[in-house]
Structures are given as structure tokens and as C-alpha cells.
Protein backbone atom coordinates (compact mmCIF):
# COMPACT_ATOMS: atom_id res chain seq x y z
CA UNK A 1 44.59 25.51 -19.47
CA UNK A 2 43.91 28.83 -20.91
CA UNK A 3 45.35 31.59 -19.67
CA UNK A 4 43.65 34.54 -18.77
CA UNK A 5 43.68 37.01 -21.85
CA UNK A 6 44.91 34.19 -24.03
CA UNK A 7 43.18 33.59 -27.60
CA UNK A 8 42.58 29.95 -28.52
CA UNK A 9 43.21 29.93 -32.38
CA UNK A 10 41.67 27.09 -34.44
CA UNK A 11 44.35 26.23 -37.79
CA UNK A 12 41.83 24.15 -40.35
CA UNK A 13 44.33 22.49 -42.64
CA UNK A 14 41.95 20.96 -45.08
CA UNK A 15 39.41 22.43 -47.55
CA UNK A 16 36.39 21.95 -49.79
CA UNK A 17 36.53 20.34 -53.33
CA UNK A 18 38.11 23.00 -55.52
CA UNK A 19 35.61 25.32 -57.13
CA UNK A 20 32.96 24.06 -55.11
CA UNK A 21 31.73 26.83 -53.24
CA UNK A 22 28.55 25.29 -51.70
CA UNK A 23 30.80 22.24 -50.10
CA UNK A 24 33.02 24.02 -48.55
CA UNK A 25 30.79 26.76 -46.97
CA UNK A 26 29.14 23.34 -45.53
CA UNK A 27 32.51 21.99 -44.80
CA UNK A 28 33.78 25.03 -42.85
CA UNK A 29 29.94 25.48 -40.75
CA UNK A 30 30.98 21.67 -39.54
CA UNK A 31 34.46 22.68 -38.91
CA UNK A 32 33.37 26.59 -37.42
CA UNK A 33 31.09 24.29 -35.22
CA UNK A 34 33.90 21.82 -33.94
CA UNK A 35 36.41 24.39 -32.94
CA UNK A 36 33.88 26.77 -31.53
CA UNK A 37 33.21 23.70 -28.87
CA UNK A 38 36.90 23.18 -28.41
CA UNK A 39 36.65 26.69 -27.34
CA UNK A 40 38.06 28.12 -29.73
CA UNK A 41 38.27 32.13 -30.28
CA UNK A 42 39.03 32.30 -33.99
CA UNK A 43 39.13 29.82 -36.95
CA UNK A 44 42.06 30.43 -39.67
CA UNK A 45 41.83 28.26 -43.11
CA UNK A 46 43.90 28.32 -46.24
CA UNK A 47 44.69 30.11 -49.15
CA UNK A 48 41.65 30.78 -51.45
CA UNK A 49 39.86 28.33 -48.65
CA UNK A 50 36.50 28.46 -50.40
CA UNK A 51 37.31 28.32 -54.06
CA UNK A 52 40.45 26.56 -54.20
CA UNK A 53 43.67 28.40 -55.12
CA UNK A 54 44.77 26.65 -58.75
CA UNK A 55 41.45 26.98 -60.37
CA UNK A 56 42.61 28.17 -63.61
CA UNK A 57 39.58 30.42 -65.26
CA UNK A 58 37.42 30.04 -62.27
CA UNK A 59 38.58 31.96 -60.24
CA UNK A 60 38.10 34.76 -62.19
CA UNK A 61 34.68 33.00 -62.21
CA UNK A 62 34.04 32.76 -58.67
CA UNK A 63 35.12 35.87 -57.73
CA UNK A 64 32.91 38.59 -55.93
CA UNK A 65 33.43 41.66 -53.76
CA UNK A 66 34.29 40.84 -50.23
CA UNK A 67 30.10 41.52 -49.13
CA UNK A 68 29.20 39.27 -51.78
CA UNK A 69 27.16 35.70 -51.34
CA UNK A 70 30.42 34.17 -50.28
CA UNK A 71 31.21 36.53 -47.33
CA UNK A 72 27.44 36.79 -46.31
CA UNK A 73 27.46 32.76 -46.14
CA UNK A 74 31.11 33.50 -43.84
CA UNK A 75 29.38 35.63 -41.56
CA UNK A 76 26.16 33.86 -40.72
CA UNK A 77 28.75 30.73 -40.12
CA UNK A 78 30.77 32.75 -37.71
CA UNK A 79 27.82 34.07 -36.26
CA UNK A 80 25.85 30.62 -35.68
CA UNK A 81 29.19 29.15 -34.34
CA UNK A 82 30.15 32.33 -31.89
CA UNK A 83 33.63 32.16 -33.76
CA UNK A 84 35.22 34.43 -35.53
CA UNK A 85 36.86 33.45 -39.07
CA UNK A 86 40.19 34.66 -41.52
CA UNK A 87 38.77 32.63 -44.80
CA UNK A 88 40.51 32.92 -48.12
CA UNK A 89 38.51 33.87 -51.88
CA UNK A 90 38.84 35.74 -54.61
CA UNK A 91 37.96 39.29 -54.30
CA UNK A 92 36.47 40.84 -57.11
CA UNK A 93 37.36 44.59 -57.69
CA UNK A 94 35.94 45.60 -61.15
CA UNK A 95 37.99 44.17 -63.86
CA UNK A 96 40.40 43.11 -61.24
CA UNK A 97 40.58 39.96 -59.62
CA UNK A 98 43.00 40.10 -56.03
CA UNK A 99 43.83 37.17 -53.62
CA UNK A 100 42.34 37.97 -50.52
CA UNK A 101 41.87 37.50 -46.83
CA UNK A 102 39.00 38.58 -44.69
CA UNK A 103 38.64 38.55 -41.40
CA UNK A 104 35.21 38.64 -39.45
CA UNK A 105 34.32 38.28 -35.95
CA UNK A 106 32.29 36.19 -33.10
CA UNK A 107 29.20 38.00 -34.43
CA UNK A 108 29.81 38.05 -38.29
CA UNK A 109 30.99 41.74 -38.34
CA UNK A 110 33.97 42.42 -40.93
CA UNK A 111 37.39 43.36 -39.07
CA UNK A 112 39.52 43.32 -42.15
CA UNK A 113 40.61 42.23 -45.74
CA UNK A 114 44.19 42.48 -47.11
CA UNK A 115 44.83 41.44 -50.38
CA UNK A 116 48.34 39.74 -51.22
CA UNK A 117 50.85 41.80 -52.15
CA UNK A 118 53.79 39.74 -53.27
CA UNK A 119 52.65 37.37 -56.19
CA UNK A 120 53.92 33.89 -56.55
CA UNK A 121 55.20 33.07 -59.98
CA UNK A 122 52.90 32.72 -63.26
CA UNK A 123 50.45 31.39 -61.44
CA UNK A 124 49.40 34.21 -59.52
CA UNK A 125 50.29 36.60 -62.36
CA UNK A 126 48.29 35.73 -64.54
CA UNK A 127 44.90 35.54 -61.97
CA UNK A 128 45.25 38.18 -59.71
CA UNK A 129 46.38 41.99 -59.06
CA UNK A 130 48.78 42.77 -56.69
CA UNK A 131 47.39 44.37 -53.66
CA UNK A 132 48.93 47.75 -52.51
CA UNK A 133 48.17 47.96 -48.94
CA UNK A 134 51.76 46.18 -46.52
CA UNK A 135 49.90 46.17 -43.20
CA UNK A 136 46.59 45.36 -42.42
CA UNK A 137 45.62 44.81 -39.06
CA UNK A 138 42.14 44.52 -36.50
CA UNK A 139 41.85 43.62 -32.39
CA UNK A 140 40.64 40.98 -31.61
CA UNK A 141 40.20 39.00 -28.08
CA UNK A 142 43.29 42.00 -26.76
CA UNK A 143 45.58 40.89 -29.41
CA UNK A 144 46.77 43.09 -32.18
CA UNK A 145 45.77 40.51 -35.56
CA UNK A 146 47.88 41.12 -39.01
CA UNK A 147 47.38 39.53 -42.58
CA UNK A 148 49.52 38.12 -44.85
CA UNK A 149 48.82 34.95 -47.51
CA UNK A 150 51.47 32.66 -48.30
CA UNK A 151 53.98 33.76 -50.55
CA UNK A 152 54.04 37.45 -48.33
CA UNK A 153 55.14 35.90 -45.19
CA UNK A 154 58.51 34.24 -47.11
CA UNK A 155 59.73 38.25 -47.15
CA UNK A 156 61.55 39.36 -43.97
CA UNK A 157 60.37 42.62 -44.86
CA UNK A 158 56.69 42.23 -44.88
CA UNK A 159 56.84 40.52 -41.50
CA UNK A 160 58.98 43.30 -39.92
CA UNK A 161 56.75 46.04 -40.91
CA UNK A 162 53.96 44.13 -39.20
CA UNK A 163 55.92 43.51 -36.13
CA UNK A 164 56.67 47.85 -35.75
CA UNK A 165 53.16 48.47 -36.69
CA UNK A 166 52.10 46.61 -33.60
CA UNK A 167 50.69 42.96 -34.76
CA UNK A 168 51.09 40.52 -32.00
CA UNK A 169 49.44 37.13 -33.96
CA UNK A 170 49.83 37.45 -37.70
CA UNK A 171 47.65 34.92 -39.60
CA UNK A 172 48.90 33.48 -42.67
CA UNK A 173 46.40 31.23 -45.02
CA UNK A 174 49.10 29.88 -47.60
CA UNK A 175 48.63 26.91 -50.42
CA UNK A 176 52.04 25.78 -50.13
CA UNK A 177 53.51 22.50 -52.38
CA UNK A 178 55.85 20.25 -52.53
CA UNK A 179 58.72 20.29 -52.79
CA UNK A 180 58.49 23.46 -50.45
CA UNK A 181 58.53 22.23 -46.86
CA UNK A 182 61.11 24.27 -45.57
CA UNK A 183 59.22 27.18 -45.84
CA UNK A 184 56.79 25.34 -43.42
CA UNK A 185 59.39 23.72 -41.12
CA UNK A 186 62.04 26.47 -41.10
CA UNK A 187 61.75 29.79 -42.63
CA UNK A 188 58.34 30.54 -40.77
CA UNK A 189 59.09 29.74 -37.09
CA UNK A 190 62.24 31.81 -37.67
CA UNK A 191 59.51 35.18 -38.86
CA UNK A 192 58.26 34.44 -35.59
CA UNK A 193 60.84 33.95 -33.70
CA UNK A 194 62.83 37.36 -35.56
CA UNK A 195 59.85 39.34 -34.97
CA UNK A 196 58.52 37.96 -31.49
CA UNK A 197 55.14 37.91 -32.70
CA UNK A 198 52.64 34.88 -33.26
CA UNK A 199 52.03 33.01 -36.01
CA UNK A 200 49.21 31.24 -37.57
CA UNK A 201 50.01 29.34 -40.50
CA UNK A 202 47.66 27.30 -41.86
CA UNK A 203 48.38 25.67 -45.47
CA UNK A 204 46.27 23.38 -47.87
CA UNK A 205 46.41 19.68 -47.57
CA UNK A 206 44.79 18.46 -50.90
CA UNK A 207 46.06 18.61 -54.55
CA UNK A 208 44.98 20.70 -57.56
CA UNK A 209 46.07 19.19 -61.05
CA UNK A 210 49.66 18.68 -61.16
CA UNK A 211 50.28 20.88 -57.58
CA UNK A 212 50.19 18.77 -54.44
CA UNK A 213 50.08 20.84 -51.11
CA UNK A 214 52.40 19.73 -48.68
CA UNK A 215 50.07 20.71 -45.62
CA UNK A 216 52.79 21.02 -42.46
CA UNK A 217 50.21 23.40 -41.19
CA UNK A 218 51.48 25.39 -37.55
CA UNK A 219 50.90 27.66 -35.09
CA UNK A 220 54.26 29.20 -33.45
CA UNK A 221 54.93 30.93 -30.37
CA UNK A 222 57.24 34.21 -30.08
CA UNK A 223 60.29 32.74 -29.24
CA UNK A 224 59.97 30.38 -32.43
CA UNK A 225 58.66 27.53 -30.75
CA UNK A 226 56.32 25.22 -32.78
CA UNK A 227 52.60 25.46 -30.46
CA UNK A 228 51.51 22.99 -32.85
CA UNK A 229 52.25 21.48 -35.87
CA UNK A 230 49.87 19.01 -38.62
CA UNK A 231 51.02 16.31 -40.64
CA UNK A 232 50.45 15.86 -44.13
CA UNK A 233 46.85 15.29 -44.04
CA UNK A 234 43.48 17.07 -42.90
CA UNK A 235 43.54 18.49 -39.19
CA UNK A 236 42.07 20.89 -37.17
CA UNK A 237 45.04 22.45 -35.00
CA UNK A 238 44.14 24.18 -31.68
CA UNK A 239 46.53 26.55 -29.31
CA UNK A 240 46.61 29.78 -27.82
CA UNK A 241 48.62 32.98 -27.89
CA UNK A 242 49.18 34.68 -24.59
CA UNK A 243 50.12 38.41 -24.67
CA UNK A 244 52.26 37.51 -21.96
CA UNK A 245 54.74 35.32 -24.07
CA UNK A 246 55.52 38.31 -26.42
CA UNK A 247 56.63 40.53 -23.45
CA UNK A 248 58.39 37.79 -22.01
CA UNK A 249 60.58 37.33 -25.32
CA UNK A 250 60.64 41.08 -26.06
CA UNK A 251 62.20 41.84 -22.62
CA UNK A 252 64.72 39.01 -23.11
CA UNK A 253 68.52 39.44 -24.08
CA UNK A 254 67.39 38.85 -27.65
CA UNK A 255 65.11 41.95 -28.03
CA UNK A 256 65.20 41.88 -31.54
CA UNK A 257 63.10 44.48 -31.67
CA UNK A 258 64.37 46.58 -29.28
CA UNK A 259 68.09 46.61 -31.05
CA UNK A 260 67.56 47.27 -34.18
CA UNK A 261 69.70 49.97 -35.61
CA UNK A 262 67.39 51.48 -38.60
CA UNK A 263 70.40 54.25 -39.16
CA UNK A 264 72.44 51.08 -40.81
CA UNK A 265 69.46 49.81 -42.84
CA UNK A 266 68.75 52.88 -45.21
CA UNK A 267 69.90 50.91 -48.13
CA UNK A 268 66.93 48.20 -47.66
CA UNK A 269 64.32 50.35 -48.74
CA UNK A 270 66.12 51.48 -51.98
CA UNK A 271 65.57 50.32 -55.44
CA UNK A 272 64.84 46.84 -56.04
């Protein structure tokens, strides 16, 4: 049962046919539409959800501003389906071309967009620009939301700057691969569990020429306990995140938070 001032968080761990932007706007009104009736607050998919991630010169193609035809099409879903959405394109900025996240609510209104910071290999090189901005966050349902995608969330210090700037469910849309998994299975309920926060990570399930997405897909609570956790293949994960369960770990004899000793970590935010 849900627990008053609880959000139920819908993980989609499957996608449209890459580069098919039509399908999967279709695929994620059926899938706004299911978790909405699970009762379901908010609907997280994966990394470049609506494009596909490894698209080569499309996605410089298929890219468009965030209140282009792809984000109107996001908000009329979210709208129709009384659910609000994080969905994953590529955001089109000029010349530049950045991975991004947006987030809009219940009614289709834009909350947010961050735009990954940390770049993964050649791959993301040589499509997108870095974002610039560490923290972006929005309230939503009396939690404190933050944004990261994929390769962000594998850096103890973008998590920790979330966690002091408030965010109490961070949401991460990923496309991770094999032979990868322990980033799934290990490094990212320990974020949670170092930080005391939620976290949504929901990863691709399908391949993209030679790259073939290990899905492992979870949701994990603030003490670093998996919520839920997918398979290998297309699911639809539902849980919720209770404020309650981050005071409860934060006020434990673990407060990671609470001990810190930023006087001995000066030399962290020196040159790389």
C-alpha cells in the first residue's frame, strides 16, 4: 500500500525502434497509459528514449530544442495519461547537439531539462556537447527530483552535490551495455545508499549495431536496498519513494551526510 506522501515511480525499461520517433511516441502513450492505471505518479524511460542513443548521424538529425514537435508530442502524452514523464532526446542548441533529459508534469507543464555533463567515450564525443549545469532539480508529488543520464551517475561527485543541494529521488535514464552490469548491480545502489537519497535507474533493453544494452533496470531505496529490479528484457517497474525512508536513514548511525568532514576534502575539488 502506498503510503501517505509517497510517489509511485513507473521505470519503462524498453524503447521504440531506434530513430523512429513516431513509434515510440506511440509506444510510450501505451506505456504513459499502463502505469498511469497502476497508479503511478511519474514515468522515467531511458537514455535518448525517443530517438535511440547510438544513432550515428541521426541524432544530429533528430535533434530539436526541448519545445520542439518531440516535447509537444511528450506533453500532450503526459497530459492525456495524468502522469508526469523524465523522457530522453537530443536537444538541439544551435550548432550544438546535447544529451538531454526533460522532465514534465501530470498536466504537460515543463519542470526541468539537464543536459549530461560527463561524456562517455567517443561515442558521446563526437555527438554531443557537454552540458555545464551539475544540479538540476524540480518538486514534484513533495519530493525534491534531480537529473542525471547514465554515465553522470558512475561519479561519486555528481551524486553528492545532488544529495547537499537537497534531491531526495534522483532519476537516471542511462543506455548501459554489456559487459557493464556492475554498474547496474553494484555501483548504483551504493550512490544511493552513500547519499541516502532515491534512485531511479532505468536503462535500455534493446541493441543498437554492435552495442547490446544490458537492461538490469532498478529503483533503490535510501538505505541501498533494491525496491525493484528488471531482468534483461522489456518491463515496466513500479515502486514508491516515501520521504519518510530518507529521514529514517539520515537519522541513523550511518548519517553519511551528517558526518562528513568537508575541512579534509579540499583537495577533491582541485585540478583534475
Amino acid at each position: 500500500m502506498e503510503s501517505a506522501g509517497a510517489l509511485r515511480i513507473a521505470v519503462d525499461q524498453g524503447t521504440g525502434p531506434s530513430g523512429d520517433v513516431p513509434a515510440a511516441l506511440e509506444r510510450l502513450g501505451r506505456t504513459a497509459r499502463r502505469a498511469a492505471g497502476a497508479g503511478a505518479d511519474l514515468l522515467v524511460g531511458p537514455e535518448c528514449s525517443i530517438t535511440g542513443y547510438a544513432i550515428g548521424g541521426r541524432t544530429a538529425e533528430l535533434a530539436e530544442p526541448a519545445d520542439g514537435p518531440i516535447g509537444r508530442a511528450v506533453q500532450r502524452i503526459a497530459a492525456e495519461a495524468g502522469i508526469a514523464i523524465a523522457y530522453g532526446w537530443p536537444e538541439r542548441d544551435g550548432d550544438r547537439v546535447r544529451n538531454a533529459v526533460r522532465l514534465v508534469d501530470a498536466s504537460g507543464t515543463e519542470l526541468a531539462v539537464y543536459r549530461k555533463t560527463h561524456l562517455y567515450g567517443e561515442l558521446d564525443r563526437s555527438a554531443f556537447a557537454p552540458g555545464g549545469e551539475p544540479v538540476v532539480q524540480a518538486d514534484l508529488g513533495g519530493l525534491r527530483i534531480g537529473l542525471l543520464i547514465c554515465y553522470d551517475v558512475e561519479f561519486p561527485e555528481a551524486v553528492r552535490a545532488h544529495a547537499l543541494a537537497g534531491t531526495e529521488l534522483l532519476l537516471v535514464p542511462t543506455a548501459l551495455m554489456h559487459p557493464a552490469t556492475e554498474v547496474a548491480t553494484a555501483l548504483v545502489p551504493v550512490r544511493a545508499m552513500e547519499n541516502q537519497i532515491f534512485l531511479a535507474y532505468a536503462n535500455r533493453c534493446d541493441t543498437e549495431g554492435d552495442l547490446d544494452y544490458c537492461g538490469l533496470s532498478t529503483l533503490v531505496g535510501p538505505d541501498g536496498a533494491e525496491l525493484a529490479r528488471a531482468g534483461a528484457g522489456e518491463e515496466l517497474l513500479i515502486a514508491e519513494a516515501d520521504p519518510a525512508a530518507i529521514a529514517a536513514a539520515r537519522t541513523g548511525e550511518a548519517g553519511y551526510l551528517r558526518d562528513r568532514r568537508p575541512d579534509l576534502y579540499r583537495a577533491l575539488t582541485g585540478p583534475a
